[in-house]
C-alpha atoms as a PDB file:
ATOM      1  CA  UNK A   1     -37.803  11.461 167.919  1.00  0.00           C
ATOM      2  CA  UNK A   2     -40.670  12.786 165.707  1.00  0.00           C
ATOM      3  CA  UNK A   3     -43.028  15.007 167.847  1.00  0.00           C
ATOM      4  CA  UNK A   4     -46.683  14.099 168.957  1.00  0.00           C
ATOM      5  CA  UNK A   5     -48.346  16.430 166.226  1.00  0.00           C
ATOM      6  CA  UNK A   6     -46.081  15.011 163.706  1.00  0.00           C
ATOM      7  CA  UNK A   7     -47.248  11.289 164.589  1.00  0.00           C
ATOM      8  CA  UNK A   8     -50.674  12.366 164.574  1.00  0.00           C
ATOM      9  CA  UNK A   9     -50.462  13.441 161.214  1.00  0.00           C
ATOM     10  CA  UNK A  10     -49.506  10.345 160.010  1.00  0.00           C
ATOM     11  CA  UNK A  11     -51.724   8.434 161.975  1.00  0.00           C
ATOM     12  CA  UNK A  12     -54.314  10.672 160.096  1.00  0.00           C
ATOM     13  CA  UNK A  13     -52.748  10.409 156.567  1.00  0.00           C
ATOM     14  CA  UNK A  14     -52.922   6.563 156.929  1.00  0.00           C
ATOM     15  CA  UNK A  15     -56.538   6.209 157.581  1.00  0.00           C
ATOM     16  CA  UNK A  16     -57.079   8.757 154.574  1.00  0.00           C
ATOM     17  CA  UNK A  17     -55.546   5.714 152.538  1.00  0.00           C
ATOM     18  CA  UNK A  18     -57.258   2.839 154.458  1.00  0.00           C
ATOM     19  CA  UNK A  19     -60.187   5.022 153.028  1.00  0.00           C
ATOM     20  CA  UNK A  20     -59.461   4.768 149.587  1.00  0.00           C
ATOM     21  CA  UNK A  21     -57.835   1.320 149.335  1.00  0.00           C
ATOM     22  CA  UNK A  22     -61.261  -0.269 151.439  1.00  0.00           C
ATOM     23  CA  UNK A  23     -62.987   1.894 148.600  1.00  0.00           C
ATOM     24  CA  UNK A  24     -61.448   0.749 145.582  1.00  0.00           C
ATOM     25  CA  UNK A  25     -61.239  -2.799 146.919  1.00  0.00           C
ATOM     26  CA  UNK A  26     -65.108  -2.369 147.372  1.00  0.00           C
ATOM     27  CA  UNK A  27     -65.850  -1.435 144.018  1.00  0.00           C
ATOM     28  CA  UNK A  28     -63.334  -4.113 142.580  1.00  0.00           C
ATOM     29  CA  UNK A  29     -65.398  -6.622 144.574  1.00  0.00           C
ATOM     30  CA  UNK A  30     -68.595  -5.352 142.210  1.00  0.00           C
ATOM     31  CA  UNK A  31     -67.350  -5.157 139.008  1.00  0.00           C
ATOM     32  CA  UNK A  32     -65.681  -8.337 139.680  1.00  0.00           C
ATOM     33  CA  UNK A  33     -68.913 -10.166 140.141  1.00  0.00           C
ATOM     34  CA  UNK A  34     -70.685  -8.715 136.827  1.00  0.00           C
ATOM     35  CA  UNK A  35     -67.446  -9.760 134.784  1.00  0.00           C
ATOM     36  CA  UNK A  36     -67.315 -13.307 135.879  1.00  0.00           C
ATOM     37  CA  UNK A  37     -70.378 -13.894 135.532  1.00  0.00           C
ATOM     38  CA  UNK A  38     -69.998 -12.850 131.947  1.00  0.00           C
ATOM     39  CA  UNK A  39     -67.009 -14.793 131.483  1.00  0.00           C
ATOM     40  CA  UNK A  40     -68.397 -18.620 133.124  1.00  0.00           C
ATOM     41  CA  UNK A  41     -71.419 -17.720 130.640  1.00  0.00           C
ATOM     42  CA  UNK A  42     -69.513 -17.082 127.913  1.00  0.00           C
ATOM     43  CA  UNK A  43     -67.397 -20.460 128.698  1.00  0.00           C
ATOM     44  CA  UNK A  44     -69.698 -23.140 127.392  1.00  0.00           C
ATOM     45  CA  UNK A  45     -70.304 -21.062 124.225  1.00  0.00           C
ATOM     46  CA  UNK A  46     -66.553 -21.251 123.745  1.00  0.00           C
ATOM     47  CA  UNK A  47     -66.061 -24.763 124.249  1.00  0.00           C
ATOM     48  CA  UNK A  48     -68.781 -26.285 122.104  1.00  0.00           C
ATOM     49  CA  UNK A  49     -67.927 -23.853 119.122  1.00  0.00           C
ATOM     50  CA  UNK A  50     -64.048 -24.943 119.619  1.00  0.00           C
ATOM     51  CA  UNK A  51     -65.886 -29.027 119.362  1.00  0.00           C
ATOM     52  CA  UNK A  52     -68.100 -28.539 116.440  1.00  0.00           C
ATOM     53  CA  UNK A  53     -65.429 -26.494 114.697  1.00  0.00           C
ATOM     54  CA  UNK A  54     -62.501 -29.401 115.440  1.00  0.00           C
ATOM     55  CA  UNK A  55     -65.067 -32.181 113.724  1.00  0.00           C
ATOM     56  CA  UNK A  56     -65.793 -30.027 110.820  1.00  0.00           C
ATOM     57  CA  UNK A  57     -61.676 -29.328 110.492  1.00  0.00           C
ATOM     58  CA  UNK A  58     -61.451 -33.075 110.314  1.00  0.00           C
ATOM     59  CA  UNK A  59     -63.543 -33.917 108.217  1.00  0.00           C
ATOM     60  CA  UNK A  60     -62.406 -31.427 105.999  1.00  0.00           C
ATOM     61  CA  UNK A  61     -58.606 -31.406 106.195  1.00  0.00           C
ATOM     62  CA  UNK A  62     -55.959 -28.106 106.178  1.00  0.00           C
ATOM     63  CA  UNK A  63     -56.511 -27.653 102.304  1.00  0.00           C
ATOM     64  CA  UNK A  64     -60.739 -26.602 103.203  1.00  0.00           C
ATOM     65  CA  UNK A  65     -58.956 -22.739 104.195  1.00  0.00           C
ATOM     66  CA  UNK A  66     -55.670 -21.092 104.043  1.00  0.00           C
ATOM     67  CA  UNK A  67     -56.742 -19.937 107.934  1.00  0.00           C
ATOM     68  CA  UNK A  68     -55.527 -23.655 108.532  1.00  0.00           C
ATOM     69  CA  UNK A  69     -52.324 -23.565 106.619  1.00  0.00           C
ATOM     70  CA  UNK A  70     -48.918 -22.760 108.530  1.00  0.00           C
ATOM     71  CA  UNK A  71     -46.549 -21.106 106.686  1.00  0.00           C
ATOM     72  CA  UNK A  72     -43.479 -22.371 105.145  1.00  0.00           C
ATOM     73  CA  UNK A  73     -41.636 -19.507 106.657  1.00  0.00           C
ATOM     74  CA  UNK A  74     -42.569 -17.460 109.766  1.00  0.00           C
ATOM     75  CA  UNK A  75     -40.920 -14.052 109.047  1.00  0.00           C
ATOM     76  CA  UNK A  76     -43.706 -11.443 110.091  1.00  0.00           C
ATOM     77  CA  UNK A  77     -45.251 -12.092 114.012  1.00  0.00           C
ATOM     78  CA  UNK A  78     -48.245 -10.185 115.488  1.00  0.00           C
ATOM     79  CA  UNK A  79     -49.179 -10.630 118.811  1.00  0.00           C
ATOM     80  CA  UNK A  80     -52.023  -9.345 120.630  1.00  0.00           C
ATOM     81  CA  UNK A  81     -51.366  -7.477 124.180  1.00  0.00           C
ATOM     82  CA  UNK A  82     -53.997  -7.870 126.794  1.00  0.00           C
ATOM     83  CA  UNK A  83     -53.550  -5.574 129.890  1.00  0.00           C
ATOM     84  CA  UNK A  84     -55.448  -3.030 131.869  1.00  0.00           C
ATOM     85  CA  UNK A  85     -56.320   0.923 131.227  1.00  0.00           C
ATOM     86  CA  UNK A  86     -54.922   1.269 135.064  1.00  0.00           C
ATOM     87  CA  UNK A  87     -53.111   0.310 137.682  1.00  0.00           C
ATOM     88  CA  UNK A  88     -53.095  -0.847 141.255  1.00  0.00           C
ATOM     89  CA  UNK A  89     -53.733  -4.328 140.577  1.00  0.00           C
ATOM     90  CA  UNK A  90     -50.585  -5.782 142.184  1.00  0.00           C
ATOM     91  CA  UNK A  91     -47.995  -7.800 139.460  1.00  0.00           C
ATOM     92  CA  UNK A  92     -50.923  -8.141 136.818  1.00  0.00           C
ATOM     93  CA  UNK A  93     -49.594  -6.002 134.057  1.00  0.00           C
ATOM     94  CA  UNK A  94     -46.082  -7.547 135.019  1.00  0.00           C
ATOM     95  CA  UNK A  95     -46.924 -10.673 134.309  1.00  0.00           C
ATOM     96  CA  UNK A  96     -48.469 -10.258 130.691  1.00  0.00           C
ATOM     97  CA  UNK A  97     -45.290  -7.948 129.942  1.00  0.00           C
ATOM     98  CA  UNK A  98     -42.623 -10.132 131.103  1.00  0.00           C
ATOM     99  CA  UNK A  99     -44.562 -13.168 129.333  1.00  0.00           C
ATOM    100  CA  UNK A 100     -44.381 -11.103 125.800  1.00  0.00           C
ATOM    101  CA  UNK A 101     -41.454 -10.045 126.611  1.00  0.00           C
ATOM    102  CA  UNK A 102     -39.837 -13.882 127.079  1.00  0.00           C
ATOM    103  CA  UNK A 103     -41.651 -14.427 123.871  1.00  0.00           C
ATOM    104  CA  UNK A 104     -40.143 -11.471 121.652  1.00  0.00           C
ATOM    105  CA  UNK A 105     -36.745 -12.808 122.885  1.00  0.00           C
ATOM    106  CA  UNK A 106     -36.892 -16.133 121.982  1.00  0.00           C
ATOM    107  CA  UNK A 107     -38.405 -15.153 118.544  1.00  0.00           C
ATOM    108  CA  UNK A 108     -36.628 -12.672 117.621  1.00  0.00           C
ATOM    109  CA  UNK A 109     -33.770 -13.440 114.843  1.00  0.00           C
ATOM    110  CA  UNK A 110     -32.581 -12.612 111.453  1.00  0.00           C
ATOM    111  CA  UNK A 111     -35.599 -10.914 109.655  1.00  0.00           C
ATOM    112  CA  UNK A 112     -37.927 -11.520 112.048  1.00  0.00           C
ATOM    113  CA  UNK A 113     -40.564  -8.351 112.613  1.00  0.00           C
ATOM    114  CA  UNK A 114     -42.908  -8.350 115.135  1.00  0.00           C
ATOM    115  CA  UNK A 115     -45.414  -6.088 115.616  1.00  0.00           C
ATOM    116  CA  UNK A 116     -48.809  -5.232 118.213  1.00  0.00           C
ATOM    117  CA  UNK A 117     -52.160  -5.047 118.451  1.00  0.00           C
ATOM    118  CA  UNK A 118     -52.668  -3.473 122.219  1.00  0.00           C
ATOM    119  CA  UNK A 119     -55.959  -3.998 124.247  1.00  0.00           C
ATOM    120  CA  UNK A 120     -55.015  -1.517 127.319  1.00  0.00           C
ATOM    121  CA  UNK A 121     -52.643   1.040 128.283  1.00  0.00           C
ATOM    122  CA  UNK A 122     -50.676  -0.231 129.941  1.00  0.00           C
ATOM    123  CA  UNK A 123     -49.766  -2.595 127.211  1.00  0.00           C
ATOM    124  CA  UNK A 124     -49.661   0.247 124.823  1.00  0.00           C
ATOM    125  CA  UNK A 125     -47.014   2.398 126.830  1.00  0.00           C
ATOM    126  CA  UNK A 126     -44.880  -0.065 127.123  1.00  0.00           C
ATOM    127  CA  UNK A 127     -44.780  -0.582 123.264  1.00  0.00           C
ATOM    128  CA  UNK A 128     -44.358   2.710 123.507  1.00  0.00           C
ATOM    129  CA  UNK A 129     -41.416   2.747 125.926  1.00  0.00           C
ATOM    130  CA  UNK A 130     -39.871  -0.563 124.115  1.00  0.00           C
ATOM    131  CA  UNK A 131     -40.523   1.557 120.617  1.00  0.00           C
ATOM    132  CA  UNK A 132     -42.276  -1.379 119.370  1.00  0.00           C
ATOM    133  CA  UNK A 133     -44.204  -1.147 116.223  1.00  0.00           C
ATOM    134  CA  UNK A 134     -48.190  -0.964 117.009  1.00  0.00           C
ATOM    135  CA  UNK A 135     -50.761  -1.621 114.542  1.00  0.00           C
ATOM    136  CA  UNK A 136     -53.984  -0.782 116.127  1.00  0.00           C
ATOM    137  CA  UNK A 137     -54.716  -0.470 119.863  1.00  0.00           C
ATOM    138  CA  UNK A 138     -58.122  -0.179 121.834  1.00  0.00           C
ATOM    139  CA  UNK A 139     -58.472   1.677 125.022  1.00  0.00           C
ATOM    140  CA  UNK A 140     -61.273   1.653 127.405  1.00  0.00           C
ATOM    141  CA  UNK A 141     -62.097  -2.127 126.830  1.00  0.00           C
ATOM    142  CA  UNK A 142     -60.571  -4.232 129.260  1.00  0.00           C
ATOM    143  CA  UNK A 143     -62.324  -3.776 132.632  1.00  0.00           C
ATOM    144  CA  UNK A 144     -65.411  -2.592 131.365  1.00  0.00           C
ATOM    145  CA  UNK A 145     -68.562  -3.666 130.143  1.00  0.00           C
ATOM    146  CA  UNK A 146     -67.797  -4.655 126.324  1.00  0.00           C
ATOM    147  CA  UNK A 147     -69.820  -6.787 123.643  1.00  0.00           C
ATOM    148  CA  UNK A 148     -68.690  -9.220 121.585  1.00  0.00           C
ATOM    149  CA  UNK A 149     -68.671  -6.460 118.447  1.00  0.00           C
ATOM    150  CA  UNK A 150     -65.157  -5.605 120.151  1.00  0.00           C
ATOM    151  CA  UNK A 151     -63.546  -8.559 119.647  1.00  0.00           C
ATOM    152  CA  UNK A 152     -65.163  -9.064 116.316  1.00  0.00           C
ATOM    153  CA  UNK A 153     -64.016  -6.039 114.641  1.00  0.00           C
ATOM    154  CA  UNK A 154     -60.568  -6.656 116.195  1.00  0.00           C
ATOM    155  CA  UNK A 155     -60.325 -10.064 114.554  1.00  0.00           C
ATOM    156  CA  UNK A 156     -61.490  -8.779 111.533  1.00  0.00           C
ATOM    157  CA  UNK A 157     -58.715  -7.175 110.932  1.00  0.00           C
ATOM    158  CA  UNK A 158     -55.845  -9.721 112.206  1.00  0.00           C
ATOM    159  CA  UNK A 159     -57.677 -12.103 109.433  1.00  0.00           C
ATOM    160  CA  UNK A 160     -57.714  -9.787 106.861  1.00  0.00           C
ATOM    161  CA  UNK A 161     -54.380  -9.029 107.758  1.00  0.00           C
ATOM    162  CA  UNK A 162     -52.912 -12.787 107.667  1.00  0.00           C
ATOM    163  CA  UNK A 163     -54.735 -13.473 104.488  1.00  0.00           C
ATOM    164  CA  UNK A 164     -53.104 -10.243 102.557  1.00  0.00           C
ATOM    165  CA  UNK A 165     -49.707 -11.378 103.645  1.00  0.00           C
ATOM    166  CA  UNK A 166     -49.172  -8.755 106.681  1.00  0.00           C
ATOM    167  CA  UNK A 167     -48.706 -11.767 109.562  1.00  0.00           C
ATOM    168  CA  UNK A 168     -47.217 -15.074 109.170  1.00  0.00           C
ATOM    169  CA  UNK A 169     -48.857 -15.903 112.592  1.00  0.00           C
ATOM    170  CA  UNK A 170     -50.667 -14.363 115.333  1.00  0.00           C
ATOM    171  CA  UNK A 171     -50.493 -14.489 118.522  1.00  0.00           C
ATOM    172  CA  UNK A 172     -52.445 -13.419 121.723  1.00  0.00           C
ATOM    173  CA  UNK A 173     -51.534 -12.913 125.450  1.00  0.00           C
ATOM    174  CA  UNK A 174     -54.082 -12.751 128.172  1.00  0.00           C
ATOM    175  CA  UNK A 175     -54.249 -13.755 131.751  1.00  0.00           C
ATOM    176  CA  UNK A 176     -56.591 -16.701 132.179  1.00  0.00           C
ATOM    177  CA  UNK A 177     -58.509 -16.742 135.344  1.00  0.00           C
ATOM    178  CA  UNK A 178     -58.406 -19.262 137.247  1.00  0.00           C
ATOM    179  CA  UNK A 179     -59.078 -18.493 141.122  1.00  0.00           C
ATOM    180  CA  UNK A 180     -59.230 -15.572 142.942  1.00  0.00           C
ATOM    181  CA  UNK A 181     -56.183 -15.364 144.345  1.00  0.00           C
ATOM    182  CA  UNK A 182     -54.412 -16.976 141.015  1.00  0.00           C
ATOM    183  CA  UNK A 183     -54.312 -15.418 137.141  1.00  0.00           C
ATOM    184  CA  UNK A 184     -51.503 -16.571 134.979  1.00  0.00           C
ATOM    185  CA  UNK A 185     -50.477 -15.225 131.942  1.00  0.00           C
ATOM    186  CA  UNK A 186     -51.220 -16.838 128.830  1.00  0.00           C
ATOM    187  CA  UNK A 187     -50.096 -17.445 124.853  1.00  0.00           C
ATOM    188  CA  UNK A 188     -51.982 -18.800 122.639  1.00  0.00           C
ATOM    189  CA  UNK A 189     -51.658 -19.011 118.917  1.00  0.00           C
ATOM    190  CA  UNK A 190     -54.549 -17.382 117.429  1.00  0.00           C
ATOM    191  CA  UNK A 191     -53.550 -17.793 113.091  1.00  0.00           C
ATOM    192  CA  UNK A 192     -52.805 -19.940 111.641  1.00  0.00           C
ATOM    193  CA  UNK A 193     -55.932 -22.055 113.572  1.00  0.00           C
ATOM    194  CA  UNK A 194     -53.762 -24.549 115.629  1.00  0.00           C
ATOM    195  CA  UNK A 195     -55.301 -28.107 115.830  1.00  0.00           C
ATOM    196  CA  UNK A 196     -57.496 -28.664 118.519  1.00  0.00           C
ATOM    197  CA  UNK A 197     -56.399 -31.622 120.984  1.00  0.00           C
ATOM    198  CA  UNK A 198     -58.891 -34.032 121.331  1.00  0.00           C
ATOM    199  CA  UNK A 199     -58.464 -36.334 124.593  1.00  0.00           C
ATOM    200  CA  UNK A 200     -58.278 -40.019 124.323  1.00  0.00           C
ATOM    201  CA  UNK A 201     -61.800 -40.401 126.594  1.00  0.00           C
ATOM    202  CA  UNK A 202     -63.536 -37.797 124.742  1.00  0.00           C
ATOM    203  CA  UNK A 203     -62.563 -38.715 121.475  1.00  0.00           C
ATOM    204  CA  UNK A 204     -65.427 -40.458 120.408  1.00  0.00           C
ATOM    205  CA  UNK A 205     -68.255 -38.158 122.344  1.00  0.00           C
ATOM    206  CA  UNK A 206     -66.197 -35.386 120.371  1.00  0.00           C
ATOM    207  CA  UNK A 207     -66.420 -37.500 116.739  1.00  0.00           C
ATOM    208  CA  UNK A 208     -70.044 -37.441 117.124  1.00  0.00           C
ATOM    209  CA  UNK A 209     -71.608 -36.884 113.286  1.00  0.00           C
ATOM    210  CA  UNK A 210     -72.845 -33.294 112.663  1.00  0.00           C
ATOM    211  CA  UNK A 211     -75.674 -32.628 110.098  1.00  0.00           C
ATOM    212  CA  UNK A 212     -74.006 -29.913 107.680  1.00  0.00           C
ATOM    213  CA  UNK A 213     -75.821 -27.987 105.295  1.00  0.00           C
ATOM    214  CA  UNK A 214     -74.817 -27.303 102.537  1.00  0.00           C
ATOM    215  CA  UNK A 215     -72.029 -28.639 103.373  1.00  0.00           C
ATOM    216  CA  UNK A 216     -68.190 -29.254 106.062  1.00  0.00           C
ATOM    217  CA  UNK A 217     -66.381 -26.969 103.486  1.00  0.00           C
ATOM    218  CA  UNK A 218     -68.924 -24.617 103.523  1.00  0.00           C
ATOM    219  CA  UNK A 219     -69.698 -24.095 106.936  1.00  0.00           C
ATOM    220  CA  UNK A 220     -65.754 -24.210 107.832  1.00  0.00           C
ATOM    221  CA  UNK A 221     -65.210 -21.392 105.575  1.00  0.00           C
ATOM    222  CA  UNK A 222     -67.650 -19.320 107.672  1.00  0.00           C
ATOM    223  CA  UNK A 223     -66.770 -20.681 111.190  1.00  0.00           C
ATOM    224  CA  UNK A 224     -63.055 -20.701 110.814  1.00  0.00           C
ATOM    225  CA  UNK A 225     -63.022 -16.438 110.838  1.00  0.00           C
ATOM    226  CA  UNK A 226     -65.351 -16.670 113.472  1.00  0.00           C
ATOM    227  CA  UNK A 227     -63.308 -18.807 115.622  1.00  0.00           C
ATOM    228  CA  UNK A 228     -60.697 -15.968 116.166  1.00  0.00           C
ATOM    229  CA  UNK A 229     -63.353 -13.658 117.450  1.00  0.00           C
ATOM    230  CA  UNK A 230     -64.670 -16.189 119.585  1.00  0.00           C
ATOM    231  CA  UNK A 231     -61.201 -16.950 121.219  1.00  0.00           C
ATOM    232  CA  UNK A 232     -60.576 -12.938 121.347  1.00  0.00           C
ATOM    233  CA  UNK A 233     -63.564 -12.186 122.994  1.00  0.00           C
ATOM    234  CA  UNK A 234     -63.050 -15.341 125.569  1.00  0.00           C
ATOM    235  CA  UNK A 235     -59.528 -14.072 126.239  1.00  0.00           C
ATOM    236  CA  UNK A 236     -60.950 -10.423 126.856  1.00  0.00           C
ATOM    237  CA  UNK A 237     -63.643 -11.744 129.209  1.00  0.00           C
ATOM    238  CA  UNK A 238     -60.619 -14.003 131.126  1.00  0.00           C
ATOM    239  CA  UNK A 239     -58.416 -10.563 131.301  1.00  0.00           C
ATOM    240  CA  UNK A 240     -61.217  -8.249 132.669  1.00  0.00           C
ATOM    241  CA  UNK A 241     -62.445 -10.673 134.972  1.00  0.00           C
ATOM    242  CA  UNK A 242     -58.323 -11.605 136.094  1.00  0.00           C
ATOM    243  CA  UNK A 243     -57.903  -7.664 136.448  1.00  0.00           C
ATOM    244  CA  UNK A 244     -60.445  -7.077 139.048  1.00  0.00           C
ATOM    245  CA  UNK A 245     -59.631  -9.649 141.000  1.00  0.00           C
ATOM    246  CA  UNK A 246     -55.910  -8.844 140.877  1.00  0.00           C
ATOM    247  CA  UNK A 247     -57.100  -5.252 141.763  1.00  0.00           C
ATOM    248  CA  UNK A 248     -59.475  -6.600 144.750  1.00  0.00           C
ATOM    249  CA  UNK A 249     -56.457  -8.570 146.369  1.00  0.00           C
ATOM    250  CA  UNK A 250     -54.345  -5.584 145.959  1.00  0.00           C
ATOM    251  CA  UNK A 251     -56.661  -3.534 147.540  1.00  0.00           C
ATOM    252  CA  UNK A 252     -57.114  -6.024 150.403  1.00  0.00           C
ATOM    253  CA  UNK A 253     -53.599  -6.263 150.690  1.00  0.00           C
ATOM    254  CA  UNK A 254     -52.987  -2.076 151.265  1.00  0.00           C
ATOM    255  CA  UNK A 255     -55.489  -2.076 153.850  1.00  0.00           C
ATOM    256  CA  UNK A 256     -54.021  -4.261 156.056  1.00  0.00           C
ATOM    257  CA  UNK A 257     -50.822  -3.182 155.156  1.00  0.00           C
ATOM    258  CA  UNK A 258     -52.866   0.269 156.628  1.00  0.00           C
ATOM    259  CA  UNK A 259     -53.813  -1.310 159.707  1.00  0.00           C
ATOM    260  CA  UNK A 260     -50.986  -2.450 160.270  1.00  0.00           C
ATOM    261  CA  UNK A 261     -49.171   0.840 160.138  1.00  0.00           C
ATOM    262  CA  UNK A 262     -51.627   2.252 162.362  1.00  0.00           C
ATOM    263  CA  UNK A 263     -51.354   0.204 165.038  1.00  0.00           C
ATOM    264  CA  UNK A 264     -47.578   0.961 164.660  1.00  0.00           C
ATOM    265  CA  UNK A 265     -47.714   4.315 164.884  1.00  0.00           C
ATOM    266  CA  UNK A 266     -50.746   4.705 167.642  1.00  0.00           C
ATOM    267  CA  UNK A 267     -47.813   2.582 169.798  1.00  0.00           C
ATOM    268  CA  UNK A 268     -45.380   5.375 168.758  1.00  0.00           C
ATOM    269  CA  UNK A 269     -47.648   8.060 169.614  1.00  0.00           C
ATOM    270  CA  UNK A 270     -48.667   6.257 173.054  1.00  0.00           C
ATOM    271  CA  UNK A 271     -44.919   6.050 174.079  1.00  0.00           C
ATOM    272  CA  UNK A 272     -43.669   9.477 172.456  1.00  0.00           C
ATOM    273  CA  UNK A 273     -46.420  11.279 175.231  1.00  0.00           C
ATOM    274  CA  UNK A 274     -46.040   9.255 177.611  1.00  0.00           C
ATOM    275  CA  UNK A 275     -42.302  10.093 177.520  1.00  0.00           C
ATOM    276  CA  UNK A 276     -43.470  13.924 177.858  1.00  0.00           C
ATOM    277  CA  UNK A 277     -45.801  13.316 180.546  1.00  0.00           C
ATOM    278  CA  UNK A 278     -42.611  11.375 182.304  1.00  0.00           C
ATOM    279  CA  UNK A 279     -40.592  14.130 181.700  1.00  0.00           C
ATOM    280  CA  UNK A 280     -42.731  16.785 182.949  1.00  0.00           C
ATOM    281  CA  UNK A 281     -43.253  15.107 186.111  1.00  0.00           C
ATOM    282  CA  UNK A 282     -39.241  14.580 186.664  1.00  0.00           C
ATOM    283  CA  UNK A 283     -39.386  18.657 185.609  1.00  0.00           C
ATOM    284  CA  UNK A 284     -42.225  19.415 188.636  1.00  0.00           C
ATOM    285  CA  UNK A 285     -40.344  17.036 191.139  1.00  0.00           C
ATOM    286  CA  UNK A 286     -37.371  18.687 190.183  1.00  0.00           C
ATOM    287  CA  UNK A 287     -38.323  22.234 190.938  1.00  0.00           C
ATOM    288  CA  UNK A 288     -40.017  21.136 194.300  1.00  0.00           C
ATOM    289  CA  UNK A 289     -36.522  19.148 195.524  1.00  0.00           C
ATOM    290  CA  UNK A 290     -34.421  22.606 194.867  1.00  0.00           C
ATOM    291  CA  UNK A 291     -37.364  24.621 196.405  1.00  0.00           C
ATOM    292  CA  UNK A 292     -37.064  22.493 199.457  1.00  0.00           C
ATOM    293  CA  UNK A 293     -33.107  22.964 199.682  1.00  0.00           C
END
């Protein structure tokens, strides 16, 4: 049986963590607010480009931009890795691994090459780990306070690159937030531009005409590059926002997990003295039966 000092120790360890985990779940809880906020604003922006950019696309057709234009064969994939710079956020970064992961599998064949663009770390080491080719990477980003120049320097490049030949298609995977107690991982196609689905009761509030000067072809040419920033950044602003609250619950979690082991222990400490005291007392009563024979 572990001694009273020994329990007391632990006892004292324990609320040392309770410390830092009510801490850290604290200043989750902040940051959590300032990136959500930035992530319902940026929302609407998303959406309406995504509508004005799906009427110019059809009036236009697939020929207006070779962004548009799948290719005949899909040889060269590039995906896009969303995770965090740290941990302690519960199954977060597990999630957006095993989803790439599944997806490498099920693509991977004869001649097909895949290679990464990593937002995060964690993402990044596990490349690593996987010795998985890496074209660029950015560290620092993802649960932080980041403009929209981030995303639109990254996309740059993963246009530039599909355009020269380097990437058949591209791909990005990001959690999606959706509640705080629920972020699921997400791929989307990013190039070619897939279609954008168009429901049957919004069809013809979507159809509505759009003035275009100078002209569909024009503007398309200009808003189709764009696009990929704008879905970047929006899956950025969804993974920041889905990795503090992932952190927060986490956080939550550990403390009570802390309480609880408190309370277990403070009962192990009660009974461990008592059991001394108990045993003293048989000692003293003992010592007086033998002195009284």
């Amino acid at each position: 049986m572990a001694s009273l000092k020994d329990v007391q120790n632990k006892i004292a360890a324990v609320k040392k963590t309770k410390q830092i985990t009510k801490a850290m779940n604290m200043v989750a809880t902040s940051r959590l607010r300032g990136a959500q906020t930035n992530m319902e604003n940026f929302r609407p922006y998303a959406s309406k480009f995504a509508e004005v950019l799906g009427s110019l696309a059809q009036k236009s057709g697939e020929e207006a931009s070779p962004l548009l234009v799948p290719r005949e064969e899909v040889k060269k994939l590039h995906v896009v890795l969303c995770t965090s710079d740290r941990g302690l956020c519960g199954g977060f970064n597990v999630n957006l691994i095993e989803k790439t992961r599944s997806f490498i599998t099920d693509k991977s064949g004869d001649g097909i090459a895949i290679s990464f663009t990593n937002f995060g770390k964690k993402g990044r080491d596990w490349c690593r780990k996987q010795k998985l080719p890496r074209v660029d990477e950015h560290i620092g980003v993802v649960g932080t306070s980041f403009g929209f120049n981030v995303a639109a320097n990254a996309g740059r490049k993963l246009v530039e690159g599909y355009l020269n030949g380097d990437y058949d298609e591209v791909y990005v995977v990001y959690s999606e937030f959706l509640s705080m107690g629920r972020q699921v991982p997400i791929l989307k196609q990013l190039l070619p531009i897939p279609p954008i689905e168009i429901a049957e009761d919004e069809a013809e509030e979507y159809l509505a005409e759009h003035i275009c000067e100078p002209s569909a072809d024009s503007l398309l040419g200009e808003l189709l590059p764009k696009s990929v920033h704008v879905t970047l950044h929006s899956s950025l602003l969804e993974t920041s926002t889905s990795e503090h609250a992932a952190r927060m619950a986490a956080m939550n979690n550990a403390t009570n997990a802390c309480n609880d082991l408190i309370e277990n222990l403070t009962l192990a400490y009660n009974k461990a003295r008592q059991a001394a005291i108990t045993a003293e007392l048989m000692d003293i009563v003992g010592g007086a039966e033998a002195l009284k024979g």
